[in-house]
C-alpha atoms as a PDB file:
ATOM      1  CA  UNK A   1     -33.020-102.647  36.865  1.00  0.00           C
ATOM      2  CA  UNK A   2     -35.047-101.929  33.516  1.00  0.00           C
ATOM      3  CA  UNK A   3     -39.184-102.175  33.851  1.00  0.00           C
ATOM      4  CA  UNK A   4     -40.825-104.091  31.703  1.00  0.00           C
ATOM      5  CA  UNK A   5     -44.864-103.577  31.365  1.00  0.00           C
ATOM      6  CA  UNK A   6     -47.599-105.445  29.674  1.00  0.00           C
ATOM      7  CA  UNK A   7     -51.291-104.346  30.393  1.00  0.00           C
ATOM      8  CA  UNK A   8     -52.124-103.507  33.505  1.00  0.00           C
ATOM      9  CA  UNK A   9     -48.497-106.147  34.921  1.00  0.00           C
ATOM     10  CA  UNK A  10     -44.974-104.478  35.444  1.00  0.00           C
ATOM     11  CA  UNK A  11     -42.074-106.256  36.412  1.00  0.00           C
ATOM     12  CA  UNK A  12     -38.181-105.277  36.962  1.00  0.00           C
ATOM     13  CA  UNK A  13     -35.810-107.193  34.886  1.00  0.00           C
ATOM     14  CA  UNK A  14     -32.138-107.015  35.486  1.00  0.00           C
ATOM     15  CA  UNK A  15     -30.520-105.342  32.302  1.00  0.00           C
ATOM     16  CA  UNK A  16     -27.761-107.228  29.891  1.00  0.00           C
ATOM     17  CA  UNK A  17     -30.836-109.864  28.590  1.00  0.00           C
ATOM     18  CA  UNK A  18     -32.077-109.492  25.496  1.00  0.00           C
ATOM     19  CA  UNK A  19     -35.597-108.421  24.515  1.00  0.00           C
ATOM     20  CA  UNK A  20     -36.303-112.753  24.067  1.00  0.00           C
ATOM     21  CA  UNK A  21     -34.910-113.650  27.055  1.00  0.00           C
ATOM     22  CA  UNK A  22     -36.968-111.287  28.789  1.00  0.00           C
ATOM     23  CA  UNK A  23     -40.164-112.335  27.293  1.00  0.00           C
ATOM     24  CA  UNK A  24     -39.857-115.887  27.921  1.00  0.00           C
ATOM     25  CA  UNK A  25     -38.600-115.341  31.479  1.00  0.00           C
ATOM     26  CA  UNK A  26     -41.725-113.738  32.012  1.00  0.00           C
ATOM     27  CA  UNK A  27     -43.548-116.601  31.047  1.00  0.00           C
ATOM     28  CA  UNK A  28     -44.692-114.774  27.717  1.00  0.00           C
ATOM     29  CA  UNK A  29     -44.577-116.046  23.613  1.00  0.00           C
ATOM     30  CA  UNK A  30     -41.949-114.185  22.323  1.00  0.00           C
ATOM     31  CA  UNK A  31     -43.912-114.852  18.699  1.00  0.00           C
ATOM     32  CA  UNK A  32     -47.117-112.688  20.737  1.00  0.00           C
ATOM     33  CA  UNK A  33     -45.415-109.879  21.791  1.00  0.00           C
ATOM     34  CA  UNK A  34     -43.870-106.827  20.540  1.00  0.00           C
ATOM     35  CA  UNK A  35     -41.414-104.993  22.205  1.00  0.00           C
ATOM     36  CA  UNK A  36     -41.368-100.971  22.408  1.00  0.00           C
ATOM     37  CA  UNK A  37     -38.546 -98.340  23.861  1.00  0.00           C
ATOM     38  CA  UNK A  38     -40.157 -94.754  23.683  1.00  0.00           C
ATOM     39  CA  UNK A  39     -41.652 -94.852  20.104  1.00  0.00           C
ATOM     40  CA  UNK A  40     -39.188 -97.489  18.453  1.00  0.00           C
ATOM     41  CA  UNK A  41     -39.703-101.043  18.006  1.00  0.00           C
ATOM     42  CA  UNK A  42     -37.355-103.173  19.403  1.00  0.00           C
ATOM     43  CA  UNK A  43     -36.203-106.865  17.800  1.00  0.00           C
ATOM     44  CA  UNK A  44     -35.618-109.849  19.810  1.00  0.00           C
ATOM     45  CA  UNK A  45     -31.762-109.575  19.956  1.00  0.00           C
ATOM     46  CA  UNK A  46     -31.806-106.089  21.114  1.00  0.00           C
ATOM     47  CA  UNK A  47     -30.145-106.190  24.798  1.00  0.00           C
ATOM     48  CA  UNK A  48     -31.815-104.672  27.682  1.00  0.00           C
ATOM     49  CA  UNK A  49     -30.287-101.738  29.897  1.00  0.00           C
ATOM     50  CA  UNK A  50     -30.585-100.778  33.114  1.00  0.00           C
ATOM     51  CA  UNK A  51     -32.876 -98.165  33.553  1.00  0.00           C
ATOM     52  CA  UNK A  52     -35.059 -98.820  29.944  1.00  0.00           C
ATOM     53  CA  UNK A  53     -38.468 -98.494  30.164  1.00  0.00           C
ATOM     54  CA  UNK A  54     -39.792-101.309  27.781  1.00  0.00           C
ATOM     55  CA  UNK A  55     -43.470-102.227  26.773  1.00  0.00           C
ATOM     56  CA  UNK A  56     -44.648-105.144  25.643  1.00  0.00           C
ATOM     57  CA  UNK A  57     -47.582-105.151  23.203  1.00  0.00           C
ATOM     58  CA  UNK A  58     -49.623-107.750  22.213  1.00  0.00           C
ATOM     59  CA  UNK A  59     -49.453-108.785  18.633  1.00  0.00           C
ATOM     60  CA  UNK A  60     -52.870-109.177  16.964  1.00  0.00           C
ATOM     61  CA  UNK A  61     -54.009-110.791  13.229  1.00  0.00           C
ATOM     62  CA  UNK A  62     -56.756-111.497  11.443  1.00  0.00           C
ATOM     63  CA  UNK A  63     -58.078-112.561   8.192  1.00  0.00           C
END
């Protein structure tokens, strides 16, 4: 199972997903959220492993 965590939530997803699928499983905007493995940014297609550690940030503009 890979975690995923966002704030102060974690959750264990079961790996072969990808990053999207993940997201909105969780009940999350896949257009709000960034996805980070160690220090590298993830895209939406990348497929989840067992055993990643992923965190989700959230995205945040202004103008």
């Amino acid at each position: 199972m890979a975690k995923v965590k966002f704030r102060n939530k974690e959750w264990e997803v079961e790996g072969g997903k990808t990053v999207r699928q993940v997201i909105e499983e969780l009940g999350l905007d896949p257009e709000a959220v960034l996805a980070v493995k160690g220090k590298k940014l993830l895209n939406e297609e990348t497929v989840i492993e067992d055993e990643d550690e992923i965190k989700l940030i959230a995205v945040i503009s202004g103008g």
